[in-house]
Protein backbone atom coordinates (compact mmCIF):
# COMPACT_ATOMS: atom_id res chain seq x y z
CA UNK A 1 122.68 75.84 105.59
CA UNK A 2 124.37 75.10 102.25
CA UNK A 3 126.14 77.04 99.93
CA UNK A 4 123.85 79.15 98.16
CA UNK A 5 122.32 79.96 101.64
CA UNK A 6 119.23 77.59 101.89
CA UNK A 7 118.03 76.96 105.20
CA UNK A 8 115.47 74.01 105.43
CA UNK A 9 113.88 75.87 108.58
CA UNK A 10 112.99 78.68 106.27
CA UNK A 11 111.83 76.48 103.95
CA UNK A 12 109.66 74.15 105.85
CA UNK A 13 106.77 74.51 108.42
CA UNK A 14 108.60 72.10 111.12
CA UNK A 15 105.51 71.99 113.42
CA UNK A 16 103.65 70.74 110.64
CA UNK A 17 105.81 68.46 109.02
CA UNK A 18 106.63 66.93 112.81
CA UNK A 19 102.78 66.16 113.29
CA UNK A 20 102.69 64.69 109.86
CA UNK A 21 105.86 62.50 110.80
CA UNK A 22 104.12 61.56 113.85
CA UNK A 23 101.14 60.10 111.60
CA UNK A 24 103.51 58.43 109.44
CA UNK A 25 105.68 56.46 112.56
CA UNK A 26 101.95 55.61 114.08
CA UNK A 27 100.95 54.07 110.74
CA UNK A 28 103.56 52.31 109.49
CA UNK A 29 105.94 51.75 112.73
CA UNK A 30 108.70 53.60 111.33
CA UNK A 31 111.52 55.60 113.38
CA UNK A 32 111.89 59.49 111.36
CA UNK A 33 114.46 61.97 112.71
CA UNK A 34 115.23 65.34 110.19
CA UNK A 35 118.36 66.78 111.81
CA UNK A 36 120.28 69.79 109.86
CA UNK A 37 123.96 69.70 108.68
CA UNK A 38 125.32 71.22 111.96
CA UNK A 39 123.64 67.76 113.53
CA UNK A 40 121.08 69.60 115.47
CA UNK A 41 117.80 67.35 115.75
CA UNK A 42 115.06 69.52 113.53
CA UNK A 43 112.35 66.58 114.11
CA UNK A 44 111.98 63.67 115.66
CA UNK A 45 109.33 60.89 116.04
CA UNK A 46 108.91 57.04 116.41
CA UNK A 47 112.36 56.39 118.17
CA UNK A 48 112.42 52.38 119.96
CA UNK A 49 112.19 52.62 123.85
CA UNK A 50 115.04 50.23 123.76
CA UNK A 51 117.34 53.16 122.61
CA UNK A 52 114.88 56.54 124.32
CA UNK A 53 114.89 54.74 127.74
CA UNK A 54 117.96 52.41 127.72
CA UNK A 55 121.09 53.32 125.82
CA UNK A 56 120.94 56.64 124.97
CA UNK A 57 120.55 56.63 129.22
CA UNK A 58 123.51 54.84 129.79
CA UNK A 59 127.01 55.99 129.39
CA UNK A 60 128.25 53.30 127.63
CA UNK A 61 125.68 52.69 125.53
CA UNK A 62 125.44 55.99 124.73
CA UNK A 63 128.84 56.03 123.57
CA UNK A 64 127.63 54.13 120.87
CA UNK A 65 124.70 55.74 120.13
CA UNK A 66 126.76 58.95 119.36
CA UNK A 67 129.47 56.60 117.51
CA UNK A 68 126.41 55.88 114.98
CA UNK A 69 125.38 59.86 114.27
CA UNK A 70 128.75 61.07 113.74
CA UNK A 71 130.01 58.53 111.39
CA UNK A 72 126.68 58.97 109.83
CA UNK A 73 126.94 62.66 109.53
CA UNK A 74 130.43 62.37 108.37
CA UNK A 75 129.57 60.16 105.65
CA UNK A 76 126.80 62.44 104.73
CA UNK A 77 128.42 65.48 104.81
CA UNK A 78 131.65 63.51 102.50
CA UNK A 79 128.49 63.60 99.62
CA UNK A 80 126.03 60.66 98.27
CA UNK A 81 123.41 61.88 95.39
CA UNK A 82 119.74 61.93 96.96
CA UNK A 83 118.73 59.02 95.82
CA UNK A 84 121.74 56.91 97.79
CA UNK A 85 121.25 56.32 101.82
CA UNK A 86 124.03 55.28 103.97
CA UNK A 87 123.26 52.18 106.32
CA UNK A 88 125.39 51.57 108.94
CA UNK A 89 125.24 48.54 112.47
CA UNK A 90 125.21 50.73 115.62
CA UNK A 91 127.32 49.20 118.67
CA UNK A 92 124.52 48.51 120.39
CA UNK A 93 123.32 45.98 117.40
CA UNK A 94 120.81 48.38 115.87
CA UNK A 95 120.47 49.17 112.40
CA UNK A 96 120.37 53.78 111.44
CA UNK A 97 119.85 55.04 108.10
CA UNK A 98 120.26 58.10 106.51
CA UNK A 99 120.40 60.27 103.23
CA UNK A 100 120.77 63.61 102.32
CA UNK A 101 117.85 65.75 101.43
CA UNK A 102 118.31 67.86 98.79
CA UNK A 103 116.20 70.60 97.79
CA UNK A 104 117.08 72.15 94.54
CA UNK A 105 120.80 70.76 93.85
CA UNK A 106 121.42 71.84 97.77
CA UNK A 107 122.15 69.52 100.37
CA UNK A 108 120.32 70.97 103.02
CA UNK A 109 119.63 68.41 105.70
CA UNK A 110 119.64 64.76 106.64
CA UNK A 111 116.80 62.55 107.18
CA UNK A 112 117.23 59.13 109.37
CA UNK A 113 115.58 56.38 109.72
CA UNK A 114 116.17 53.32 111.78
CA UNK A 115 116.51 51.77 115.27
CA UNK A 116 115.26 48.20 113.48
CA UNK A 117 116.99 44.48 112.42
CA UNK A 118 116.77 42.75 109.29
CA UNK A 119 115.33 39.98 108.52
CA UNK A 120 118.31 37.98 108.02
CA UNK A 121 120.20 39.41 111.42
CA UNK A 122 121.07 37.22 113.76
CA UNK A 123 119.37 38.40 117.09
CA UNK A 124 121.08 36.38 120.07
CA UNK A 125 118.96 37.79 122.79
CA UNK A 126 121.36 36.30 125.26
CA UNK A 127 124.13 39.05 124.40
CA UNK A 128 121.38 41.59 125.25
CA UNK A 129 120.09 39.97 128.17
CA UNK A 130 124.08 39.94 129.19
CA UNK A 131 124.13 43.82 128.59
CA UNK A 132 121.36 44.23 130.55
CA UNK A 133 122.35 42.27 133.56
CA UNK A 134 125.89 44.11 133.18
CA UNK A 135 124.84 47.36 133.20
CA UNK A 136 122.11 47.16 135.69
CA UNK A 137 119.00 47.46 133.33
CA UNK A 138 115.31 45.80 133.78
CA UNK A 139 115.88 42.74 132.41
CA UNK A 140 112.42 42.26 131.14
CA UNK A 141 111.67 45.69 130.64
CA UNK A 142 114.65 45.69 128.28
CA UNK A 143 114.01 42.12 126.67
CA UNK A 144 110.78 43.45 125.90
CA UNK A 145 111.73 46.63 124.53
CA UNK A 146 113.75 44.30 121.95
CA UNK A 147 110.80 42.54 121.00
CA UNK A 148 109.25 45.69 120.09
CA UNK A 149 112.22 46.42 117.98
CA UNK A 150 110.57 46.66 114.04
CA UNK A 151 112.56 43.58 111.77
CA UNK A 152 111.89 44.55 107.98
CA UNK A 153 113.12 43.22 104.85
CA UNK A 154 115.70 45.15 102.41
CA UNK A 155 112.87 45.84 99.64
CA UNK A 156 110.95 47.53 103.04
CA UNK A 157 113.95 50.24 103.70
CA UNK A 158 114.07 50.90 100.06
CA UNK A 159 109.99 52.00 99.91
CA UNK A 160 110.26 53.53 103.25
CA UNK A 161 113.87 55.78 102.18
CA UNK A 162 111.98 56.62 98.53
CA UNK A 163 108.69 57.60 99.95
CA UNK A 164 110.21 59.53 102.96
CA UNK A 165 112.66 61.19 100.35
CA UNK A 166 110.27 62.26 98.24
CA UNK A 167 107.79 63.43 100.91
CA UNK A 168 110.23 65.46 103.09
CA UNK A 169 112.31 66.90 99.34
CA UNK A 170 108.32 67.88 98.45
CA UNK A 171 107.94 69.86 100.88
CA UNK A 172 111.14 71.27 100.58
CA UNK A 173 110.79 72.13 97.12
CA UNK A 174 107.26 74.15 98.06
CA UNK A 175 108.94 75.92 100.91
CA UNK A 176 112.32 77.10 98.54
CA UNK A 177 109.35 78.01 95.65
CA UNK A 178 107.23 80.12 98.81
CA UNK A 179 110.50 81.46 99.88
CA UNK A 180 111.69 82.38 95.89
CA UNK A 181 108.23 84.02 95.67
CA UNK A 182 108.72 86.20 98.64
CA UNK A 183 112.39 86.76 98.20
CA UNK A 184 111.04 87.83 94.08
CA UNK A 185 108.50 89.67 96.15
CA UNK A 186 110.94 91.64 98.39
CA UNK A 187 113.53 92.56 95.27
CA UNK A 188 110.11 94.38 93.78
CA UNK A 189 109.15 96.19 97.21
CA UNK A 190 112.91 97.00 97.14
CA UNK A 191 113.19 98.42 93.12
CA UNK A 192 109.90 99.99 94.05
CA UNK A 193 110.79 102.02 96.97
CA UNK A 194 113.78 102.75 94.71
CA UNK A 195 112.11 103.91 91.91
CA UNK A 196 110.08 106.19 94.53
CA UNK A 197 112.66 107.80 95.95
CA UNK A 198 114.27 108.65 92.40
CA UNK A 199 110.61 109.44 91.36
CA UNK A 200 109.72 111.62 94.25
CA UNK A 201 113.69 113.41 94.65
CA UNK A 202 114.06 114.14 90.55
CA UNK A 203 114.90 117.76 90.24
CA UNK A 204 113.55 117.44 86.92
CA UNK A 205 109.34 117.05 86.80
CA UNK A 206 108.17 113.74 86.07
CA UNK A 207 104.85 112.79 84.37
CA UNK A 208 104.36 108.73 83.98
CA UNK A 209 101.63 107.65 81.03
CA UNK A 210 99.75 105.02 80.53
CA UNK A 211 98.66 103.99 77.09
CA UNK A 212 95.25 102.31 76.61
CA UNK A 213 94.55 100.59 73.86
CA UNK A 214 91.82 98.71 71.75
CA UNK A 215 91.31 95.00 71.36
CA UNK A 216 93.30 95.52 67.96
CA UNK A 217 96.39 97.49 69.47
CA UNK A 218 95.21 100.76 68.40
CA UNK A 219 95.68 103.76 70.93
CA UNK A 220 92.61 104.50 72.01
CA UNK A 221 93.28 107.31 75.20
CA UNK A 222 96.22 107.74 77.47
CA UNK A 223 95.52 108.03 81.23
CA UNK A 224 98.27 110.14 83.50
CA UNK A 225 99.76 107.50 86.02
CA UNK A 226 101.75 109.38 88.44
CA UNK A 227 103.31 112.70 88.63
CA UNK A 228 106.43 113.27 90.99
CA UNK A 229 106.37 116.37 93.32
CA UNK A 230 108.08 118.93 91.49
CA UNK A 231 106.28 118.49 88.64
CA UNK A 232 103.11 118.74 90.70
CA UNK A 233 104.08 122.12 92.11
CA UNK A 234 104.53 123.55 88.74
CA UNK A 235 100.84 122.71 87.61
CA UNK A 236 99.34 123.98 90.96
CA UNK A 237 97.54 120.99 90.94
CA UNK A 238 97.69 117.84 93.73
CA UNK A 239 99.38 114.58 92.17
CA UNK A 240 96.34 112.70 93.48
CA UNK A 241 94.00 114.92 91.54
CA UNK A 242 96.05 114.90 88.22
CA UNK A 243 96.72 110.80 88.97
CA UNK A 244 93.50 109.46 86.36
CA UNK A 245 93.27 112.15 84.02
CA UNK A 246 92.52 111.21 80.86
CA UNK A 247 93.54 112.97 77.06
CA UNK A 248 89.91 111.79 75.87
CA UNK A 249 88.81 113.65 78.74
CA UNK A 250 91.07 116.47 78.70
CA UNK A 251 89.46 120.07 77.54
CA UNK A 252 92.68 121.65 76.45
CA UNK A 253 92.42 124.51 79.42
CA UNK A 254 95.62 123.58 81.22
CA UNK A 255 98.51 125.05 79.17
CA UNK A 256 101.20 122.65 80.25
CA UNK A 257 99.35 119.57 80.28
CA UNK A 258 98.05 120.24 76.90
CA UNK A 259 102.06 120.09 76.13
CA UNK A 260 102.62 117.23 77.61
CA UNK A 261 99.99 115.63 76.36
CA UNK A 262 100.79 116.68 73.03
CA UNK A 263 104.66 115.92 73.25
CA UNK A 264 103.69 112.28 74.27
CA UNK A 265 101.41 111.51 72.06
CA UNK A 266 103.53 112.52 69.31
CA UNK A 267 106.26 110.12 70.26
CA UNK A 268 104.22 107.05 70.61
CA UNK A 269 102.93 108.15 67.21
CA UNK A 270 106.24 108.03 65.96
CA UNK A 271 106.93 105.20 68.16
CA UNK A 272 110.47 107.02 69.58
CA UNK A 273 111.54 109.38 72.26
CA UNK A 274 110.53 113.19 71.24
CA UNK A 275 112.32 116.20 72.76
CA UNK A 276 111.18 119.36 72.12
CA UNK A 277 111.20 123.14 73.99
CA UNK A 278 107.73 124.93 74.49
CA UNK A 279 106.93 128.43 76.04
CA UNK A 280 103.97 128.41 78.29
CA UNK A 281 102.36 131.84 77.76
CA UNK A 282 100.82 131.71 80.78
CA UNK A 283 103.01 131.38 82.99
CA UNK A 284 106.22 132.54 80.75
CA UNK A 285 107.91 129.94 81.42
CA UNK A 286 110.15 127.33 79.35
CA UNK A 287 110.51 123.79 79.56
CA UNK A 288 112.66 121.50 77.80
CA UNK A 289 110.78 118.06 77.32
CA UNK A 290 112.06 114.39 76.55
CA UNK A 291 108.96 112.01 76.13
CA UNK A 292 110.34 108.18 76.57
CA UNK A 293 108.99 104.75 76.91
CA UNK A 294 109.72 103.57 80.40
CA UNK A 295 107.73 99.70 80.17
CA UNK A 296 105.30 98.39 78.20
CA UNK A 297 102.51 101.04 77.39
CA UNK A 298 104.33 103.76 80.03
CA UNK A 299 105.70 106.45 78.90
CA UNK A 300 107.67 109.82 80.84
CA UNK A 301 107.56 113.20 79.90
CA UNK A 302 110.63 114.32 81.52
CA UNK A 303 110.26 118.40 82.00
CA UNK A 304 112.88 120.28 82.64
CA UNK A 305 112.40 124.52 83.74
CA UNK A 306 114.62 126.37 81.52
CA UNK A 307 113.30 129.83 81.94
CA UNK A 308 116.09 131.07 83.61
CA UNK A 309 118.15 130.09 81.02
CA UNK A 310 116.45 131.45 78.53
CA UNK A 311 115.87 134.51 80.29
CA UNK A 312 119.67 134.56 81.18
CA UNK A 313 120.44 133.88 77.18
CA UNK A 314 117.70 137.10 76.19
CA UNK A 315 119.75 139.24 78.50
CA UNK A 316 123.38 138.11 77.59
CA UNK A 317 121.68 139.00 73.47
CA UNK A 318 120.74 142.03 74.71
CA UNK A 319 123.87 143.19 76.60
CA UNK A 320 125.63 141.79 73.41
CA UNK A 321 123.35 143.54 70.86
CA UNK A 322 123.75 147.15 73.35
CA UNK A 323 127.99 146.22 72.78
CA UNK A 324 127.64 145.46 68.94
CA UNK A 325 125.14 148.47 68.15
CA UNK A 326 127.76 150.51 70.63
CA UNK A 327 130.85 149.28 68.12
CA UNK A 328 128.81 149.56 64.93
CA UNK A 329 129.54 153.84 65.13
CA UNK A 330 132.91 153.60 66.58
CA UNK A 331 134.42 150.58 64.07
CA UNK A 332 132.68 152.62 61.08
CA UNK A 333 133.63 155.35 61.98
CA UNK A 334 137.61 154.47 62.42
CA UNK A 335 137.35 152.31 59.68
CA UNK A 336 136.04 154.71 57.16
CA UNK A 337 132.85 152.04 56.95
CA UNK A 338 134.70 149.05 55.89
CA UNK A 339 134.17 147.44 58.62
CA UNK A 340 130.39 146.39 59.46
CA UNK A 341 128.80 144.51 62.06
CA UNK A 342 125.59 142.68 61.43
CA UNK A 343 123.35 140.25 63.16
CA UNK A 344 122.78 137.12 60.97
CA UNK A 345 119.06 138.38 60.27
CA UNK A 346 120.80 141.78 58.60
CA UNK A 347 123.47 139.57 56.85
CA UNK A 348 121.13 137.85 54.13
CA UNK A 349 119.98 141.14 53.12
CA UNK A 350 123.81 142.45 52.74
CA UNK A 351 124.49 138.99 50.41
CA UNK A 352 124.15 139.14 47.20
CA UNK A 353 123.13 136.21 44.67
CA UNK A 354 125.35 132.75 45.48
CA UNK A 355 127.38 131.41 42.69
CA UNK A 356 127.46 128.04 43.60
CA UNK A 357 126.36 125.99 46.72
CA UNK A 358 128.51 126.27 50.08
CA UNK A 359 132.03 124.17 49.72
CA UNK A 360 133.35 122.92 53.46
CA UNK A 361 136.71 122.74 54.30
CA UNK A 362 138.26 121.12 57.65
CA UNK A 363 141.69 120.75 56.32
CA UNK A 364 144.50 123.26 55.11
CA UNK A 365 145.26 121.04 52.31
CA UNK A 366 141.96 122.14 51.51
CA UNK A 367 142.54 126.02 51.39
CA UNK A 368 144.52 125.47 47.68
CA UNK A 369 141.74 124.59 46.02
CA UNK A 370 138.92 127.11 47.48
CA UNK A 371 141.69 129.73 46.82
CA UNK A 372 141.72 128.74 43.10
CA UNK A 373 137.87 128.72 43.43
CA UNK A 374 137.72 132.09 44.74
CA UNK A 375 139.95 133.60 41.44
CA UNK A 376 137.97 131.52 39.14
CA UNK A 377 134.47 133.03 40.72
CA UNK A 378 136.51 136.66 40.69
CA UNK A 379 137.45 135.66 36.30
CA UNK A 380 133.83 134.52 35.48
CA UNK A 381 132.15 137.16 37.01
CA UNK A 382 135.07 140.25 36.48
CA UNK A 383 137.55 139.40 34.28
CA UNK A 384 140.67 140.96 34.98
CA UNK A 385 138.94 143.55 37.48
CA UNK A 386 139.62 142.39 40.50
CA UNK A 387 143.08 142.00 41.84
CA UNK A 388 143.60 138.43 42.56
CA UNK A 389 146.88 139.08 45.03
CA UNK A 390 144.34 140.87 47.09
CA UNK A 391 141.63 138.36 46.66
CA UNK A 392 144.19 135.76 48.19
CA UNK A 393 145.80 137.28 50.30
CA UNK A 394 142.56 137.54 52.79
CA UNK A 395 140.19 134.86 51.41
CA UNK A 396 143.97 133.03 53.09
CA UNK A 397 143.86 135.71 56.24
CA UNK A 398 140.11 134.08 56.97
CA UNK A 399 140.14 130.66 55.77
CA UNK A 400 143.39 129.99 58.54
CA UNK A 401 141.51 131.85 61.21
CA UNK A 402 138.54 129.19 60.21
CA UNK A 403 140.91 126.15 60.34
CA UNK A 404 142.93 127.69 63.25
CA UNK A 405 139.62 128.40 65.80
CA UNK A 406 137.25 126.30 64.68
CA UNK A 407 138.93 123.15 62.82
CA UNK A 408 137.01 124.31 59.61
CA UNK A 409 134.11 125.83 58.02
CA UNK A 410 132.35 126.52 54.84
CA UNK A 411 133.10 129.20 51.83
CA UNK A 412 131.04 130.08 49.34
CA UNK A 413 130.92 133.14 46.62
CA UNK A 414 128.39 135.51 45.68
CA UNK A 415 127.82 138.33 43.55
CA UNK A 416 126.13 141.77 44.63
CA UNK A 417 125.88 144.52 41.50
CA UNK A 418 129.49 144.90 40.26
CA UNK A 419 131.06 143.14 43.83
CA UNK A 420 132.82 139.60 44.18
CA UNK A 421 131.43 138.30 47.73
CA UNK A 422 133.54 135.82 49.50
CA UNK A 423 131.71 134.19 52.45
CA UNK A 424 133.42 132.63 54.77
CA UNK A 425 132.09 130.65 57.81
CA UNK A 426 132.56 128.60 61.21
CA UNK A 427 131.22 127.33 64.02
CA UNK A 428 133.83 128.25 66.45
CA UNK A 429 133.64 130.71 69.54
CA UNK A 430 133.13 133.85 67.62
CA UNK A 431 134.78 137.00 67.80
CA UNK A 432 134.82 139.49 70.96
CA UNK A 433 133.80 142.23 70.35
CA UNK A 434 136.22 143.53 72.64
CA UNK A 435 138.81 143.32 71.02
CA UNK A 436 137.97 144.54 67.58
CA UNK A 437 138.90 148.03 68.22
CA UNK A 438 142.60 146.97 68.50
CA UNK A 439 142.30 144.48 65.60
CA UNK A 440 141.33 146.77 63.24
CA UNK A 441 143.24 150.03 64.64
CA UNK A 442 146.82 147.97 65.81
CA UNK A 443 148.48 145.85 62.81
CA UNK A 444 149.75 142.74 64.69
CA UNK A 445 147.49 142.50 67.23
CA UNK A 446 146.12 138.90 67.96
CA UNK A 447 144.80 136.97 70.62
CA UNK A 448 143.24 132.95 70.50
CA UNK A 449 139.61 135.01 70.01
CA UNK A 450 140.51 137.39 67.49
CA UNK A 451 141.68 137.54 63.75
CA UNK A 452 144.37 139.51 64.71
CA UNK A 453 147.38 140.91 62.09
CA UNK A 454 144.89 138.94 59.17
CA UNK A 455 141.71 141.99 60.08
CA UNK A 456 143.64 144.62 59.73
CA UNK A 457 145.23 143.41 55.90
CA UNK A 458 141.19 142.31 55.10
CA UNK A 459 140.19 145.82 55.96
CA UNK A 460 143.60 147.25 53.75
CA UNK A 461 142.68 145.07 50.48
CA UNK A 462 138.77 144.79 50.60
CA UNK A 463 136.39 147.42 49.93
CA UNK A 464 134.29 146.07 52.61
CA UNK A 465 134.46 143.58 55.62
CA UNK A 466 131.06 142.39 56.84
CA UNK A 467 131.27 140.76 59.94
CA UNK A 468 128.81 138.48 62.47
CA UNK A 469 129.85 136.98 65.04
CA UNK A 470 128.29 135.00 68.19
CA UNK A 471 129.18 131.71 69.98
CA UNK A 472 129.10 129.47 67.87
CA UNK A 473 128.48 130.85 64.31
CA UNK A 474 130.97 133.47 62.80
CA UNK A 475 130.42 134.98 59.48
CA UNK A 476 133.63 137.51 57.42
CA UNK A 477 132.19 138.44 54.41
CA UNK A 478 135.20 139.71 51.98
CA UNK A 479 133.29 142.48 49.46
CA UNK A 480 135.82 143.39 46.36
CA UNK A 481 134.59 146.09 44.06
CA UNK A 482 135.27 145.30 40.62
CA UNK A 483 137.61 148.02 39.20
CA UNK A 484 136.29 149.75 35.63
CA UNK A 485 139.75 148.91 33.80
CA UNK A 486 141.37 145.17 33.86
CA UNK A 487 143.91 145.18 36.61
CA UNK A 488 147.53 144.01 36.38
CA UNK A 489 147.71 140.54 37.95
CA UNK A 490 150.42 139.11 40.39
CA UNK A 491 152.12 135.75 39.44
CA UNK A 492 151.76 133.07 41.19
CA UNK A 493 150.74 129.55 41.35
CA UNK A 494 147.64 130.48 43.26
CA UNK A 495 146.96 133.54 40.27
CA UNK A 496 145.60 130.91 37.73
């Protein structure tokens, strides 16, 4: 096995490749051993009798034999591109080579041939009629064996070591592309079952599109292409029966599949995700959907059951609207009604007309110049008839509280009959209601949620306070009544 993991017995049918190897030694009387890197003998075929039956028999001859693979292997294993072979003289007076075969960049086994003489060797068949005699071998039998021994010439080896290099890295190279194709195969099974598990275990309901389209590109219908569990308990219907169904097809009857239908096909119009929030009327419920492209042509409708949240919001409005409508008497009454509460639906009817467009603030180096707004609004409109120390002093009271619990907001002015409005909003965490009461009856009082010693000096200088307040959106409205005589103005830098 080499580094990256190859292993030519994975790669390779060895049965086959042996019987081909037999073929090849029978044709062209050529020894052919494949043995892997760890020296174990993968396949074998054409191997002389002089070396099968006499000196791989023998001990001492067989000393030699083994002498010949392990320098071989070593010299192998040391590294030699794949198109060099290593050639070395066995003890014995036989001739082995080898080269590495190497099947994409990987050394991944050796091939040998050999077991043969040169040409040009000098055979002394005395010395090997000596070894027999000495070690007690046939002496004929093993003379004759010799004869059999194949002699080739140099340009021989190299045609034999080219063909059987390219033949054996062949079929190398088909086995590592068959076992890259099932390996590519397994890594989809694998992101498959994935994807099915995420698919089939989403807590959100799933709805997969595909988008069919004409020989030009145009959409022409979009089929439903799977539908995960949850999603198929909402509709009541089995996945496999939705699985096919087709918008061309589809008569509208099905509430919620008319939505997602709808939702979908709206984003590929657009050709972007879509989220949106629909209320199915017939089953009351709310879902929150995301339409996305998942592939080419597939597209989710993510759906997400928010009707417990909404239903959770309606009551937490209502509980909140039963606490505002139960303040509304109480703060108007201790206030003298200068103090009212309004839901942002009752506000726009308590505005009068705007004097200019909504001016945001974030920063208190800001709060200067909307102050010098608000006297300029309270001069063109009034001249003189509205007290401008009072006008700052809590147009200052709620533009802090806007910096200080929300980071900013916006102001703007308006004008209602002979009244200076000054608007002033955020997007903060609103007022509790809860603690109005002691904001408006207890100078001093503050908390992090409330607009503490500034309420009760707005309710002192204003002739009203109009107030909304949720999460998230907080209205004062400052109301100054313009007096009928011009008013004697306090100095100031902030008075011009």
């Amino acid at each position: 096995m080499g580094p990256s993991g190859y292993e030519l017995t994975k790669l390779i049918d060895l049965d086959r490749v042996q019987r081909l190897c037999d073929s090849l030694s029978q044709a062209f009387d050529v020894t052919l051993a494949l043995l892997d890197l760890s020296g174990n003998v993968l396949i074998a075929t054409g191997w002389q009798d002089i070396c099968t039956r006499f000196h791989r028999e023998h001990p001492d001859t067989l000393q030699g034999c083994l002498e010949s693979d392990l320098l071989i292997n070593q010299r192998l294993v040391q590294g030699l591109d794949g198109s060099e072979h290593y050639a070395y003289r066995c003890s014995n007076g036989l001739w082995d080579v080898a080269f590495p075969l190497v099947v994409a960049g990987e050394h991944v086994a050796n091939v040998y041939t050999g077991q043969f003489f040169f040409e040009d060797d000098d055979v002394d068949r005395q010395v090997f009629a000596e070894r027999a005699r000495r070690l007690g071998f046939d002496v004929d039998a093993y003379l004759q064996a010799l004869d059999r021994v194949p002699v080739i010439t140099q340009a021989r080896l190299q045609k034999t070591i080219g063909f059987l290099s390219d033949f054996v890295g062949m079929l190398g190279e088909l086995g590592l592309s068959a076992l890259q194709h099932e390996q590519k195969h397994a890594l989809l099974l694998e992101s498959e079952q994935r994807y099915r598990r995420l698919f089939d275990n989403a807590a959100e309901g799933l709805v997969v599109f595909r988008v069919e389209r004409s020989s030009g590109g145009e959409v022409e219908d979009l089929v439903i292409a799977d539908i995960n569990p949850v999603q198929a308990r909402r509709t009541k219907v089995h996945s496999e029966r939705l699985v096919g169904w087709r918008l061309s097809e589809f008569d509208g009857s099905d509430e919620r599949l008319q939505a997602y239908f709808d939702v979908v096909s709206g984003a590929i119009a657009a050709g972007r995700p879509a989220r949106c929030e629909v209320y199915l009327r017939t089953q009351g419920d709310y879902e929150l959907l995301s339409a996305y492209p998942a592939a080419d042509d597939l597209w989710v409708v993510s759906a997400t059951d928010v009707t417990d949240l909404r239903e959770a919001e309606r009551a937490l409005r209502r509980q909140e609207e039963g606490i505002r409508l139960a303040y509304v008497d109480v703060l108007d009454a201790v206030t003298g009604g200068k103090l009212i509460l309004l839901t942002d639906e009752q506000l726009a009817d308590e505005l009068g007309s705007p004097l200019a467009p909504p001016a945001v603030f974030g920063a208190p180096a800001q709060l200067a110049t909307i102050r010098r707004a608000a006297v300029r609004a309270a001069e063109g409109c009034f001249p003189g008839r509205i007290r401008h120390t009072d006008l700052l002093s809590t147009a200052g009271e709620a533009l802090d509280n806007a910096i200080k619990h929300a980071g900013g907001g916006s102001y703007q002015a308006f004008v209602r009959e002979d009244s200076l409005q000054i608007a002033i909003s955020d997007e903060g965490p609103g007022i509790d209601f809860r603690t109005l009461p002691r904001a408006t009856l207890v100078p001093g009082f503050s908390t992090a949620a409330s607009l503490g010693m500034g309420f009760t000096i707005m309710l002192q200088l204003c002739t009203r306070v109009v107030l909304t307040t949720r999460p998230g959106r907080t209205v004062v409205v400052l109301e100054f009544a313009a007096s009928r005589e011009p008013a004697l103005q306090g100095a100031g830098p902030d008075a011009e």
